[in-house]
Protein backbone atom coordinates (compact mmCIF):
# COMPACT_ATOMS: atom_id res chain seq x y z
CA UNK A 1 17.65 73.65 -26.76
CA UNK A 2 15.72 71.12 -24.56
CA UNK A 3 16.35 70.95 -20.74
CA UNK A 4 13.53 68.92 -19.87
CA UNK A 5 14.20 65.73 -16.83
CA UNK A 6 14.27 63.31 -19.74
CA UNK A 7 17.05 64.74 -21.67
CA UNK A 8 19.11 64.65 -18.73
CA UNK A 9 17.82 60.80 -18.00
CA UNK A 10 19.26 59.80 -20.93
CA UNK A 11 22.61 61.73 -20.92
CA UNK A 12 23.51 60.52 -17.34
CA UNK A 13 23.47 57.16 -18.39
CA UNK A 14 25.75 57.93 -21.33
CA UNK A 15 28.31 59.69 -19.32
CA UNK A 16 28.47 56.82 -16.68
CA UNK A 17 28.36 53.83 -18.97
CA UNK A 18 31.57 55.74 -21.04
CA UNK A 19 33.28 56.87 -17.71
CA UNK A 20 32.47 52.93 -16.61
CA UNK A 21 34.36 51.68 -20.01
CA UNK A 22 36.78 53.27 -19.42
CA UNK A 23 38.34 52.66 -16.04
CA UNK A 24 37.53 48.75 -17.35
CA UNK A 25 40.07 49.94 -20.61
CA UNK A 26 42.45 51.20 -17.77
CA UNK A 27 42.63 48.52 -15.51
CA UNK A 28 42.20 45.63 -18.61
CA UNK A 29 45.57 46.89 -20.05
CA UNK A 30 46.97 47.39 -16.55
CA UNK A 31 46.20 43.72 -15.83
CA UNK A 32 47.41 42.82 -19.44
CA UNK A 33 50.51 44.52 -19.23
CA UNK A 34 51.17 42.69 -15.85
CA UNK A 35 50.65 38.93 -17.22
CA UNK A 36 52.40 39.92 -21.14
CA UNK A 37 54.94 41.42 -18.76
CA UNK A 38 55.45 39.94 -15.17
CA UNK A 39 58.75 41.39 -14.33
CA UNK A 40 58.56 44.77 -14.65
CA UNK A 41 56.10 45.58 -11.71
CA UNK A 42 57.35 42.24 -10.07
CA UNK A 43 60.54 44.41 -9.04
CA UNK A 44 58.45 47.01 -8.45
CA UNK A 45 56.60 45.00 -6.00
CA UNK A 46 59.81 43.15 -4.48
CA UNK A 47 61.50 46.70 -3.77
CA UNK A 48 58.30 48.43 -2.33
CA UNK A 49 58.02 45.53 0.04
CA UNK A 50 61.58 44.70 0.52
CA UNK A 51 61.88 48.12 1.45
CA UNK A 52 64.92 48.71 0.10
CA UNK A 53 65.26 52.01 -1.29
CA UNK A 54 63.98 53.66 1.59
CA UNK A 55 65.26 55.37 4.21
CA UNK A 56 66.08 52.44 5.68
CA UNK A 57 64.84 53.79 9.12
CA UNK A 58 65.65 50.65 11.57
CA UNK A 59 61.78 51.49 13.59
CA UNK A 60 60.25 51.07 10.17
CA UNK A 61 62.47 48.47 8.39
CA UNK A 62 60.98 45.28 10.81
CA UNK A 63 57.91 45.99 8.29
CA UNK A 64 60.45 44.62 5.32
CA UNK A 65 59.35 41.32 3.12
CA UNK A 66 62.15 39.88 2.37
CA UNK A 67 60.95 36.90 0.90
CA UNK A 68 60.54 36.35 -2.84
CA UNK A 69 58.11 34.06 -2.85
CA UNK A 70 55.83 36.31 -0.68
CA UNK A 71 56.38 38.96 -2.78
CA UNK A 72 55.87 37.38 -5.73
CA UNK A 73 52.76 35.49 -3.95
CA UNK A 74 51.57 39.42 -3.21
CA UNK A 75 52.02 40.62 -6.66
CA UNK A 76 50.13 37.53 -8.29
CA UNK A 77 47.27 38.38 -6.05
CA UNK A 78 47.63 42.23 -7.27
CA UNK A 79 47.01 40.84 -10.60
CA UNK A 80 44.47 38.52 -9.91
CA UNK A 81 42.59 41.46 -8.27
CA UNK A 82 43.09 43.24 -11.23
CA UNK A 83 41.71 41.07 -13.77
CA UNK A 84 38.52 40.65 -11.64
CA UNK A 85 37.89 44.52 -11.28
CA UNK A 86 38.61 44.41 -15.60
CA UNK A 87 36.33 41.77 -15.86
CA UNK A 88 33.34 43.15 -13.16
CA UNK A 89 34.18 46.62 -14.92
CA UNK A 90 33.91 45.26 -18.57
CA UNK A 91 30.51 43.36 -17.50
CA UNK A 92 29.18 46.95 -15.99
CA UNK A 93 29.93 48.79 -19.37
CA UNK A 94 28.31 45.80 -21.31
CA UNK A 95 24.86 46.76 -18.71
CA UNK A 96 25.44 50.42 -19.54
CA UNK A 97 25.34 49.79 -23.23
CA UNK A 98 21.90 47.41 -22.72
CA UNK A 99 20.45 50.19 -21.24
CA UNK A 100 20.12 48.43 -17.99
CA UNK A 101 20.57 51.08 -15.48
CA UNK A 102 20.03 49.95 -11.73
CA UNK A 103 22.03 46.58 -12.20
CA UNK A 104 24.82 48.46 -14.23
CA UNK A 105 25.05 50.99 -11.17
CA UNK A 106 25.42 48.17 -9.14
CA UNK A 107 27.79 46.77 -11.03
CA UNK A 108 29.91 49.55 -11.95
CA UNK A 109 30.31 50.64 -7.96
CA UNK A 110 31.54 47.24 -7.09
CA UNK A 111 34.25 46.99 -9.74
CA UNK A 112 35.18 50.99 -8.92
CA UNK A 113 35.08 50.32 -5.32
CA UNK A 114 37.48 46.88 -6.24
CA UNK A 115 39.67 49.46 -7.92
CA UNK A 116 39.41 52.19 -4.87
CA UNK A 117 40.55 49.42 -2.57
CA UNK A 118 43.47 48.04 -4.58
CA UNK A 119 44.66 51.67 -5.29
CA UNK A 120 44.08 53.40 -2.18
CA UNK A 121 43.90 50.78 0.53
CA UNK A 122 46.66 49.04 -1.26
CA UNK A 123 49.28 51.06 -3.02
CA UNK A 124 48.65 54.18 -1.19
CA UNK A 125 47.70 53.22 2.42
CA UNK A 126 49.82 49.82 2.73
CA UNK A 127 52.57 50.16 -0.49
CA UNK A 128 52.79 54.11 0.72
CA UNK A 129 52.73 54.33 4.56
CA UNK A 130 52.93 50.63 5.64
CA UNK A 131 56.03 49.60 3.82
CA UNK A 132 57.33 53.55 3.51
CA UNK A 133 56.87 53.54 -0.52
CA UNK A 134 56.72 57.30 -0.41
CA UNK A 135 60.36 57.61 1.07
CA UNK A 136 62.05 55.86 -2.30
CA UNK A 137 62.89 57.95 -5.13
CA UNK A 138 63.34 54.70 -7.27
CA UNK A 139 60.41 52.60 -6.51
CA UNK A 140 57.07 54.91 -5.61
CA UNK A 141 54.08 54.80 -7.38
CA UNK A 142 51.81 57.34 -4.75
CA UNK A 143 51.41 59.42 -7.90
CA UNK A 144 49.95 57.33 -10.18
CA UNK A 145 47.65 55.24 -7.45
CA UNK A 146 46.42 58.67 -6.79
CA UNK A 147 45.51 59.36 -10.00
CA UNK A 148 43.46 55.74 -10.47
CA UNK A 149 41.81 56.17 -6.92
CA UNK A 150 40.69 59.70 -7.74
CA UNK A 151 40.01 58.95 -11.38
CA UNK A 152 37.92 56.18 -9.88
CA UNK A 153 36.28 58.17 -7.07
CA UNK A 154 35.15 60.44 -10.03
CA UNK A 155 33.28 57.93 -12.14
CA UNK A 156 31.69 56.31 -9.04
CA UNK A 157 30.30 59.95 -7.72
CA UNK A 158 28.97 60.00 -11.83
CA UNK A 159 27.48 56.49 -11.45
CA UNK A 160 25.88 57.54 -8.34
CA UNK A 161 24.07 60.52 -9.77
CA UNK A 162 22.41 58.39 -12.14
CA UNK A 163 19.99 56.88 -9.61
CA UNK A 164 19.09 60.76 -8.24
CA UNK A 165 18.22 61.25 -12.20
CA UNK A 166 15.47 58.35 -11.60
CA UNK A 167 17.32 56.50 -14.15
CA UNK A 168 16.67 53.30 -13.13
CA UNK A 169 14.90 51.67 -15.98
CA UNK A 170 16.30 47.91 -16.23
């Protein structure tokens, strides 16, 4: 069994360009499932910003969007961020697979970061703390943006280590 540099060159690579498809798999169907399906997570989105399965604490509840067209305005943009990230992610897979490392890297750590932001910035830091999300039993979704921001955190730190490897042929 070889351990040489190149056999680890080429491996790195692999694992990012697969780890790279498939947070742009994730976050296609997410977006997907958001057009084919707008009013699911548009309640979702109304009652984490309408705050109205919290605890309805009166220092917090000023913070409360009330109005549906903001909402829905907010939720369109969720999905329009979305489809970009699927669409930067799907072009950084498509560089993986053409064996076009340093632009791929480049690539794949703007549409991860895209996804960090929306996830963590967005669901967790304003959806969780902002507009109390965590405080509804009903309407939170602090597990699941979690597991996206880490899951993305993950495949960037992979993505990263592909440029220590001095894989960087383009």
């Amino acid at each position: 069994m070889s351990t040489n540099k190149t056999d680890h060159a080429s491996v790195l690579p692999l694992a990012a360009g697969v780890l790279t498809a498939v947070a742009a798999l994730y976050i296609a169907l997410v977006a997907l499932g958001n057009i084919t399906d707008f009013g699911t997570n548009q309640q979702f989105v109304r009652h984490v910003l309408a705050m109205d399965t919290t605890f309805k604490d009166e220092d917090l509840m000023w913070r409360a969007v009330t109005s549906t067209a903001l909402q829905d305005a907010a939720y369109v943009a969720i999905i329009v961020w979305e489809t970009v990230s699927a669409l930067v992610l799907i072009g950084a897979s498509w560089l993986w697979a053409r064996r076009r490392f340093e632009v791929a890297r480049r690539v794949s750590t703007y549409g991860l970061l895209m996804l960090m932001l929306l996830f963590g910035a967005g669901f967790v830091g304003i959806g969780g703390e902002w507009f109390a999300m965590w405080q509804s039993a009903d309407w939170n979704g602090l597990d699941a943006a979690t597991r996206v921001f880490l899951m993305s955190g993950v495949v960037l730190v992979v993505v990263q280590l592909t440029a220590r490897e001095g894989a960087t042929a383009s």
